[in-house]
PDB file of N, CA and C in Angstrom:
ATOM      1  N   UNK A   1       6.924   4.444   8.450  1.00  0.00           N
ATOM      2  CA  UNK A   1       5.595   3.894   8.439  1.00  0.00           C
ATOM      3  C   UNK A   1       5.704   2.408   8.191  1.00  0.00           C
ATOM      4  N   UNK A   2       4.658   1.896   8.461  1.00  0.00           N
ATOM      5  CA  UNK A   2       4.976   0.389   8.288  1.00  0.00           C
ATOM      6  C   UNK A   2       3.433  -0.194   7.597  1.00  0.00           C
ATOM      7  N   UNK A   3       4.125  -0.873   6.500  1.00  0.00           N
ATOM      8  CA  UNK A   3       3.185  -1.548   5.427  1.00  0.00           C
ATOM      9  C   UNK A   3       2.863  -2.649   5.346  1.00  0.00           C
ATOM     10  N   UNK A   4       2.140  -3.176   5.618  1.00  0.00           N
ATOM     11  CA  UNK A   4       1.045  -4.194   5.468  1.00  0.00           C
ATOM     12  C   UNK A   4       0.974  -5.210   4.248  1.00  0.00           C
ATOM     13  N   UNK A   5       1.133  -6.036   4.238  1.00  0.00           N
ATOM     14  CA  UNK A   5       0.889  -6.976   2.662  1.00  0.00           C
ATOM     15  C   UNK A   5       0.383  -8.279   2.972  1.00  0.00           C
ATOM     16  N   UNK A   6      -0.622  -8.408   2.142  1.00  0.00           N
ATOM     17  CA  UNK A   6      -1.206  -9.592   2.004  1.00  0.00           C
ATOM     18  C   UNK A   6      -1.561 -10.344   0.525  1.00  0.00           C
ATOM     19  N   UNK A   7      -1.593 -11.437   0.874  1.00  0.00           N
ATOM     20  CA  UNK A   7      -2.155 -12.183  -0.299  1.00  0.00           C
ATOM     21  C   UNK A   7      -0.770 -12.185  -1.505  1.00  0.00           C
ATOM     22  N   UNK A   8      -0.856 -11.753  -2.725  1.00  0.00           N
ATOM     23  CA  UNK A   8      -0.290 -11.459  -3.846  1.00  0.00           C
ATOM     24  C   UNK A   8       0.488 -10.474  -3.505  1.00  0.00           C
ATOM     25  N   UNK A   9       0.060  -9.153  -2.854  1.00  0.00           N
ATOM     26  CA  UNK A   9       1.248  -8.289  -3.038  1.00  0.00           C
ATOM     27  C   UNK A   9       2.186  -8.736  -1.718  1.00  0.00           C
ATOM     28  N   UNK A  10       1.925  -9.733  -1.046  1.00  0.00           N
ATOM     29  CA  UNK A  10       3.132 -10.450   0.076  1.00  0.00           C
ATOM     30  C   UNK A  10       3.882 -10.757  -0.704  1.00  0.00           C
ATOM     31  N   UNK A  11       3.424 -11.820  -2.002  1.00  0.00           N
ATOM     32  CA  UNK A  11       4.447 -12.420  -2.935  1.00  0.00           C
ATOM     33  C   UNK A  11       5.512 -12.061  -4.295  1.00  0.00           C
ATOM     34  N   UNK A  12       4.563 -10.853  -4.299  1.00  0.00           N
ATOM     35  CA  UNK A  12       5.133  -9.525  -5.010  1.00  0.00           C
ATOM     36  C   UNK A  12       7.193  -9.007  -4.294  1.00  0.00           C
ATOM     37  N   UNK A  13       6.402  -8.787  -3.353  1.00  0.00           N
ATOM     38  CA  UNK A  13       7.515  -8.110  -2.467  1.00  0.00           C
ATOM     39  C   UNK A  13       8.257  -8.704  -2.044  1.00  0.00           C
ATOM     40  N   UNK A  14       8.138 -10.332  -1.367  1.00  0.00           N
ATOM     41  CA  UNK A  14       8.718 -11.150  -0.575  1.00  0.00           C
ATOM     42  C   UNK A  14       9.177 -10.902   0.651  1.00  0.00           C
ATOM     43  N   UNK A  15       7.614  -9.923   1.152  1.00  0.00           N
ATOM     44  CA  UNK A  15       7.891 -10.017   2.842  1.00  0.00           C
ATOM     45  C   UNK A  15       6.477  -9.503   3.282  1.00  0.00           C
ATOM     46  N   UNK A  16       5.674  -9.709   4.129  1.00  0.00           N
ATOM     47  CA  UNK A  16       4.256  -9.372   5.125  1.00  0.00           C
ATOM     48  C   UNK A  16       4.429  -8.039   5.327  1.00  0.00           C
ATOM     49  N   UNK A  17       5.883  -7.101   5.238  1.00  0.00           N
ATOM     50  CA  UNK A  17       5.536  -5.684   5.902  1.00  0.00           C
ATOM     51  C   UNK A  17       6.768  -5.282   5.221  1.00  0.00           C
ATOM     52  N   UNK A  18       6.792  -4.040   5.062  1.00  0.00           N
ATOM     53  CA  UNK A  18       7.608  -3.096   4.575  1.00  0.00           C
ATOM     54  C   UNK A  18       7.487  -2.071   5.466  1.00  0.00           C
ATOM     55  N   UNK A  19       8.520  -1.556   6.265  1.00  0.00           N
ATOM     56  CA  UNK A  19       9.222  -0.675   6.719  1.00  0.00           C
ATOM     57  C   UNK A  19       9.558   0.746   5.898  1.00  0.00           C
ATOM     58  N   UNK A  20       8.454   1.646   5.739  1.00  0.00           N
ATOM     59  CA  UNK A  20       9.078   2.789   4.747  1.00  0.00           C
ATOM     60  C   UNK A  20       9.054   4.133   5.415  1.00  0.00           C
ATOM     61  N   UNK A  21      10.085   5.532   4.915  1.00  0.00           N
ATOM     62  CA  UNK A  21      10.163   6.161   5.605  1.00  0.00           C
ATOM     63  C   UNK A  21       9.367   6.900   4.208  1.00  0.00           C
ATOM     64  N   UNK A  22       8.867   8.314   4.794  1.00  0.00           N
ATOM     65  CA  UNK A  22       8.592   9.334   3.837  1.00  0.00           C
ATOM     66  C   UNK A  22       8.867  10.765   4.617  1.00  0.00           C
ATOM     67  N   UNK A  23       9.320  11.578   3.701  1.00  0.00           N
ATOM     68  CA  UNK A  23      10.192  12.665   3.777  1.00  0.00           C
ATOM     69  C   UNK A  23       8.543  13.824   3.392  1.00  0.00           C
ATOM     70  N   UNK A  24       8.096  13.477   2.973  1.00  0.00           N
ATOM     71  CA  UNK A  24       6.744  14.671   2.464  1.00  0.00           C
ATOM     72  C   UNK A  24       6.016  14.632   3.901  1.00  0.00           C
ATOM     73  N   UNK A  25       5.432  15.721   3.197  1.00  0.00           N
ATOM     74  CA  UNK A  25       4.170  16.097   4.899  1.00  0.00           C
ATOM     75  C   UNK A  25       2.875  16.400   3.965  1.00  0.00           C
ATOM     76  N   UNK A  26       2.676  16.512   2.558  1.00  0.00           N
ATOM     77  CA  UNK A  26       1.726  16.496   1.733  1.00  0.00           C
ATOM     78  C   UNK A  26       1.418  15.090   1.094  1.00  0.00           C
ATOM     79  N   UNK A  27       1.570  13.951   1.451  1.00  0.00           N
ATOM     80  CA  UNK A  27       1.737  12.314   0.875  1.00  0.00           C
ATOM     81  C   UNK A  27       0.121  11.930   1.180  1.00  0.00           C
ATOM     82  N   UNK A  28      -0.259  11.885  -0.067  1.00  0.00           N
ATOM     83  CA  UNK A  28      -1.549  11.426   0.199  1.00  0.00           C
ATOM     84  C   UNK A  28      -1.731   9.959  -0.076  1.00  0.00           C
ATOM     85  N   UNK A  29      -2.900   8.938   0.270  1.00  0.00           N
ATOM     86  CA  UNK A  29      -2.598   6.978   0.269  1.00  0.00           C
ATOM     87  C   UNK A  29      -2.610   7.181  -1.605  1.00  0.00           C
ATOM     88  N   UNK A  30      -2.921   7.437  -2.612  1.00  0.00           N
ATOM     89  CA  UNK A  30      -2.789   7.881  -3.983  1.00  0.00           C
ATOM     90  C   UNK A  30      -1.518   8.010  -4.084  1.00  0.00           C
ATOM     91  N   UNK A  31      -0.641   9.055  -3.675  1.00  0.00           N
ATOM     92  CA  UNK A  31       0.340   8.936  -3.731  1.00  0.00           C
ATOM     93  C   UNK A  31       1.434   7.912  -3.413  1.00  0.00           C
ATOM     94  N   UNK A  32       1.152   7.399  -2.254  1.00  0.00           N
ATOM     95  CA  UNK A  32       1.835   6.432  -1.669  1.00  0.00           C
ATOM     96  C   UNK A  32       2.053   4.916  -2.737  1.00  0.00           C
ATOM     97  N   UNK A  33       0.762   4.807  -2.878  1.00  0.00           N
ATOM     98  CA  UNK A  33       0.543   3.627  -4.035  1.00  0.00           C
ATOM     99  C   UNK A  33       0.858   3.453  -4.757  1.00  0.00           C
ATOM    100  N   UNK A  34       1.351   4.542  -5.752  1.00  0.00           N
ATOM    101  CA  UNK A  34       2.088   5.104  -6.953  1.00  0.00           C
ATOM    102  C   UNK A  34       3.479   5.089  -6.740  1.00  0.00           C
ATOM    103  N   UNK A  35       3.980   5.309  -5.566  1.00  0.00           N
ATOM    104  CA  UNK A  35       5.537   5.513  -5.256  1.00  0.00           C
ATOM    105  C   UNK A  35       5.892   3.748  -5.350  1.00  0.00           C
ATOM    106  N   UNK A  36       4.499   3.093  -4.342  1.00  0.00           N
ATOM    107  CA  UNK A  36       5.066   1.679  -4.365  1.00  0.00           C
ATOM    108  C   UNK A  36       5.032   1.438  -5.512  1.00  0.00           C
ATOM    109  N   UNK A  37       3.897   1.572  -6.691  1.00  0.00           N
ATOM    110  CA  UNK A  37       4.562   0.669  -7.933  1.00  0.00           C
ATOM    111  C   UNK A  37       5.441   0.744  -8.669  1.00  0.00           C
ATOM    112  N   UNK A  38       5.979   2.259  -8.354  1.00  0.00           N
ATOM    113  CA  UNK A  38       7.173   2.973  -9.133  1.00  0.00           C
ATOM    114  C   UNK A  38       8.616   1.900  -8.159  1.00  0.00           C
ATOM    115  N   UNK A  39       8.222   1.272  -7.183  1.00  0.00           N
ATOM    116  CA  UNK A  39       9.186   0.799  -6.543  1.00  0.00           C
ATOM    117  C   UNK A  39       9.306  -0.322  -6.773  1.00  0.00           C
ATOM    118  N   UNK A  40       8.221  -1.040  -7.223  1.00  0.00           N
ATOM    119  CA  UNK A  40       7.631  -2.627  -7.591  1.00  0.00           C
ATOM    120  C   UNK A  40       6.753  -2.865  -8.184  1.00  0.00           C
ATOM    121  N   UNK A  41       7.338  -2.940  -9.402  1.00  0.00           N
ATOM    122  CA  UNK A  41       6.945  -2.864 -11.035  1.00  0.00           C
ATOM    123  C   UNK A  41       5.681  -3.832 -10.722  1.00  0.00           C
ATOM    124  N   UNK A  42       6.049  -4.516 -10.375  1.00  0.00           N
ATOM    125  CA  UNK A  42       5.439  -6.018 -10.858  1.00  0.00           C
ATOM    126  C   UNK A  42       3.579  -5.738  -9.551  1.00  0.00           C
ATOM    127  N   UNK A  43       3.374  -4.876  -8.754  1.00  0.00           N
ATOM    128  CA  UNK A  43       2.601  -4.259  -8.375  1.00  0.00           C
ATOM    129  C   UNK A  43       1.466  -3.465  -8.859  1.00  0.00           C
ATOM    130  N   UNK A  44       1.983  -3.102 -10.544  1.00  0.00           N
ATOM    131  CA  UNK A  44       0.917  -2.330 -11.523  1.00  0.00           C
ATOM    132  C   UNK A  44       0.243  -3.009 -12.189  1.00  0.00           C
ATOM    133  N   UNK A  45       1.021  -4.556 -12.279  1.00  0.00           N
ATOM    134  CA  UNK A  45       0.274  -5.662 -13.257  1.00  0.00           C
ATOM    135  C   UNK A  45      -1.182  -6.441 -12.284  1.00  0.00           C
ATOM    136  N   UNK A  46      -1.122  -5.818 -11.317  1.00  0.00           N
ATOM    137  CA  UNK A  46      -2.535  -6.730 -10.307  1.00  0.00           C
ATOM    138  C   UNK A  46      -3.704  -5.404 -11.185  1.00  0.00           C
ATOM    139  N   UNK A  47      -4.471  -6.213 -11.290  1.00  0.00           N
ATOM    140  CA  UNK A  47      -5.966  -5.342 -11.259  1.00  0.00           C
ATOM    141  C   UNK A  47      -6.387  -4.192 -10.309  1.00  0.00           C
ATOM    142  N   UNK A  48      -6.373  -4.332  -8.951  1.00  0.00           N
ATOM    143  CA  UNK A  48      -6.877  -3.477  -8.463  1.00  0.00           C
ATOM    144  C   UNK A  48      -6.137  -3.908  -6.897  1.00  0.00           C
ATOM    145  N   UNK A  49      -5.819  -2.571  -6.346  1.00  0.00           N
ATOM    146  CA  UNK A  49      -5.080  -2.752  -4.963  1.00  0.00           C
ATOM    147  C   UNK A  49      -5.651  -1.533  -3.834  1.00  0.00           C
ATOM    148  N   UNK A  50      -6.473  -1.978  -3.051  1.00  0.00           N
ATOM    149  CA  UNK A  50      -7.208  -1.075  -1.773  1.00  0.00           C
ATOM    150  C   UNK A  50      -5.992  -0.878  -1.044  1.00  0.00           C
ATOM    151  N   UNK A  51      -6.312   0.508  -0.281  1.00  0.00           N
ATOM    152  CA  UNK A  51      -5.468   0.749   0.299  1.00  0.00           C
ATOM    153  C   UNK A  51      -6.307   0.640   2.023  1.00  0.00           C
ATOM    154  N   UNK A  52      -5.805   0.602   2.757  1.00  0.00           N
ATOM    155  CA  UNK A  52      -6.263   0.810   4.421  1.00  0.00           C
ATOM    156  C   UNK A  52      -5.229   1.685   5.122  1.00  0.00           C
ATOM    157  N   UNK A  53      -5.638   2.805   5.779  1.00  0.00           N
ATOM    158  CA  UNK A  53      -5.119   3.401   6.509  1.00  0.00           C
ATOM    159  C   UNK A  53      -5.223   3.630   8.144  1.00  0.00           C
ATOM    160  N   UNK A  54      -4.815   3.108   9.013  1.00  0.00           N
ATOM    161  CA  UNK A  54      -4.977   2.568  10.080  1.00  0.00           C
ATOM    162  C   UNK A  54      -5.873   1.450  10.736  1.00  0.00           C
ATOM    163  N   UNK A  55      -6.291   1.222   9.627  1.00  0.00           N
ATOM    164  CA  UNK A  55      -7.495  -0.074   9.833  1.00  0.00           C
ATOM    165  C   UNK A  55      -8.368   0.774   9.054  1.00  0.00           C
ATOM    166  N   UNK A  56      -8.550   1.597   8.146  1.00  0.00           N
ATOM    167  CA  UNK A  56      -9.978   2.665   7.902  1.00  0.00           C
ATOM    168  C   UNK A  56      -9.636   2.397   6.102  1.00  0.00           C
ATOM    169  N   UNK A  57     -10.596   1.953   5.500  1.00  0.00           N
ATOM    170  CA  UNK A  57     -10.791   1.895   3.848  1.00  0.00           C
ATOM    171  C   UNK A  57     -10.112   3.209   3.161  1.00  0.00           C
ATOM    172  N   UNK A  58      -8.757   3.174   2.820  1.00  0.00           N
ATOM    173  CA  UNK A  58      -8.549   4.524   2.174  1.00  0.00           C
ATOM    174  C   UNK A  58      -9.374   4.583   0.888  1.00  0.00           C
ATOM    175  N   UNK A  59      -9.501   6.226   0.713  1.00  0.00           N
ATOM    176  CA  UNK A  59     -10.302   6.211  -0.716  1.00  0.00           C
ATOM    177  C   UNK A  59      -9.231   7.234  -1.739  1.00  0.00           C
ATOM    178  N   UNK A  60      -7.753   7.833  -0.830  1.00  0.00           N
ATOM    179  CA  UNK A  60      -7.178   7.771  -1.904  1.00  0.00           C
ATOM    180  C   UNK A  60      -6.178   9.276  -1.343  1.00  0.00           C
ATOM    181  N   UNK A  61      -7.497   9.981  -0.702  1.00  0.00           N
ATOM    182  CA  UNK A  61      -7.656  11.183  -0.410  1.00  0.00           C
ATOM    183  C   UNK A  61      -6.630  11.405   0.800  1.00  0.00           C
ATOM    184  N   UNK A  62      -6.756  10.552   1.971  1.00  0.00           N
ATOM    185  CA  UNK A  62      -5.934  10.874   2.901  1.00  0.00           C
ATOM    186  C   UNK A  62      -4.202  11.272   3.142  1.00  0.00           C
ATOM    187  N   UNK A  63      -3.811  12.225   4.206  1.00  0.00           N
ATOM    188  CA  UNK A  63      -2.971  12.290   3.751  1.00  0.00           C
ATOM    189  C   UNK A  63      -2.178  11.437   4.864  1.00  0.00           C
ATOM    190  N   UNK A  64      -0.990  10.788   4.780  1.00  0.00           N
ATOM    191  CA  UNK A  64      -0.311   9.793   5.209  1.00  0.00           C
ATOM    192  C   UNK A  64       0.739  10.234   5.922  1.00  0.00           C
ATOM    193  N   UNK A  65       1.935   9.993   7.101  1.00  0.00           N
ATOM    194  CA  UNK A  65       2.841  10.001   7.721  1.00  0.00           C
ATOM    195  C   UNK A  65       2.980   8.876   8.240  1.00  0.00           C
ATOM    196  N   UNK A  66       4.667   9.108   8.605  1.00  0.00           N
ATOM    197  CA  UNK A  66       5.158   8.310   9.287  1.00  0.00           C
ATOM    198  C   UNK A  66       4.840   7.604  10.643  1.00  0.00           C
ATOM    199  N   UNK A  67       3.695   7.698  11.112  1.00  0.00           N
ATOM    200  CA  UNK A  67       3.035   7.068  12.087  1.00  0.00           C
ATOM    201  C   UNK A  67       2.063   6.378  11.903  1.00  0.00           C
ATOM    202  N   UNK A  68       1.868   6.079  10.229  1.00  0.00           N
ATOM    203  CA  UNK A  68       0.599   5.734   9.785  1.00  0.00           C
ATOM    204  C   UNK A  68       1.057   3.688   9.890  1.00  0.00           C
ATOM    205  N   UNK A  69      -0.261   3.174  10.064  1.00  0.00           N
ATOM    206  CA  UNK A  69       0.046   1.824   9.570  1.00  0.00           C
ATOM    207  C   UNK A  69      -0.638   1.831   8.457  1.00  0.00           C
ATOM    208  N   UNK A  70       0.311   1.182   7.174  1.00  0.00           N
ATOM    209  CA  UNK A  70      -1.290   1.008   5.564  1.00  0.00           C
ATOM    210  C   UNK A  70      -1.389  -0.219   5.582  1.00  0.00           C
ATOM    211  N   UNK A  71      -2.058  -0.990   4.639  1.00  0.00           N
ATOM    212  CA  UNK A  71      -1.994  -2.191   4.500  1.00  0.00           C
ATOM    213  C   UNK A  71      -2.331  -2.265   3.061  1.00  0.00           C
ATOM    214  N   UNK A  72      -1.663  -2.907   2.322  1.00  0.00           N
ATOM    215  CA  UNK A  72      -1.890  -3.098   0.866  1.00  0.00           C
ATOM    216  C   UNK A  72      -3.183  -4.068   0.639  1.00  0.00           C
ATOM    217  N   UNK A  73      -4.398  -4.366  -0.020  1.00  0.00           N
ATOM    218  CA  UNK A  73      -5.087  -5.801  -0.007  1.00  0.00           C
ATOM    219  C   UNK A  73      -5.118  -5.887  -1.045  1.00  0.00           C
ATOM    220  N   UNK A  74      -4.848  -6.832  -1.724  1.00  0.00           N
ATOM    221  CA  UNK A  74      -5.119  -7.613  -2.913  1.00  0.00           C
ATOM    222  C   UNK A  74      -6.559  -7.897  -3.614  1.00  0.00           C
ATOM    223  N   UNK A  75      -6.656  -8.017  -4.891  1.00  0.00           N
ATOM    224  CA  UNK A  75      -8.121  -8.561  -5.243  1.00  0.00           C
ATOM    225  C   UNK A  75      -8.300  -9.634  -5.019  1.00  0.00           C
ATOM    226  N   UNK A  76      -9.789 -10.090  -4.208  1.00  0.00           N
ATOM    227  CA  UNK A  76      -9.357 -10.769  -3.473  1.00  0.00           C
ATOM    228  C   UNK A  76     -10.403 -12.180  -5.142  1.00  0.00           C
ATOM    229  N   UNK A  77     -10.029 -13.269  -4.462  1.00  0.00           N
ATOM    230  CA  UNK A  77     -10.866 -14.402  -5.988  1.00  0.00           C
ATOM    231  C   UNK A  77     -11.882 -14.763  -5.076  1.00  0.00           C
ATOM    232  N   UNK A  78     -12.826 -15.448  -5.864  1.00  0.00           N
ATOM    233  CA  UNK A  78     -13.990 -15.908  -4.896  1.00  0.00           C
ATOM    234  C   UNK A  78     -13.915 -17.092  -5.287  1.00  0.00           C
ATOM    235  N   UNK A  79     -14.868 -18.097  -5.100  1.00  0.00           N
ATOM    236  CA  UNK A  79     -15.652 -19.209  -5.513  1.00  0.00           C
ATOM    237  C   UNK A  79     -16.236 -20.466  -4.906  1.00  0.00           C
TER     238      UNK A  79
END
C-alpha cells in the first residue's frame, strides 16, 4: 500500500510516501495508525492525525489492503 504524508508527519518520517506491505486481511485505518505510531514514536506526540482512504475521510472503521492509497494529514494551524 502506499502512504501519503503531509505537512509534519512528512517531517516525522523524512519522506512524502511510505511504501508498506500488510500481511492481515482484517486491518482496519485504526489499526493501521496504531501500527504507524508503534513504528514512529515520534507520530503519537502530534495531537490529532486524520486518516484518508482513497481520497474518502477515514473514520477509523474501514478495512484496508494492499491496494489501498492512505494519506496521513496533519493538524492543520490556522491564522
Amino acid at each position: 500500500m502506499k502512504i501519503l504524508l503531509f505537512g509534519i508527519t512528512k517531517e516525522i518520517i523524512g519522506s512524502s510516501t511510505i511504501d508498506f506491505t500488510i500481511d492481515q486481511t482484517d486491518l482496519t485505518s485504526e489499526m493501521l495508525l496504531d501500527i504507524l505510531k508503534e513504528k514512529y514514536p515520534e507520530l503519537s506526540k502530534l495531537r490529532s492525525i486524520a486518516l484518508a482512504v482513497n481520497g474518502e475521510h477515514a473514520n477509523g472503521s474501514e478495512i484496508v489492503s494492499d491496494k489501498d492509497e492512505i494519506a496521513l494529514i496533519p493538524p492543520m494551524s490556522g491564522g
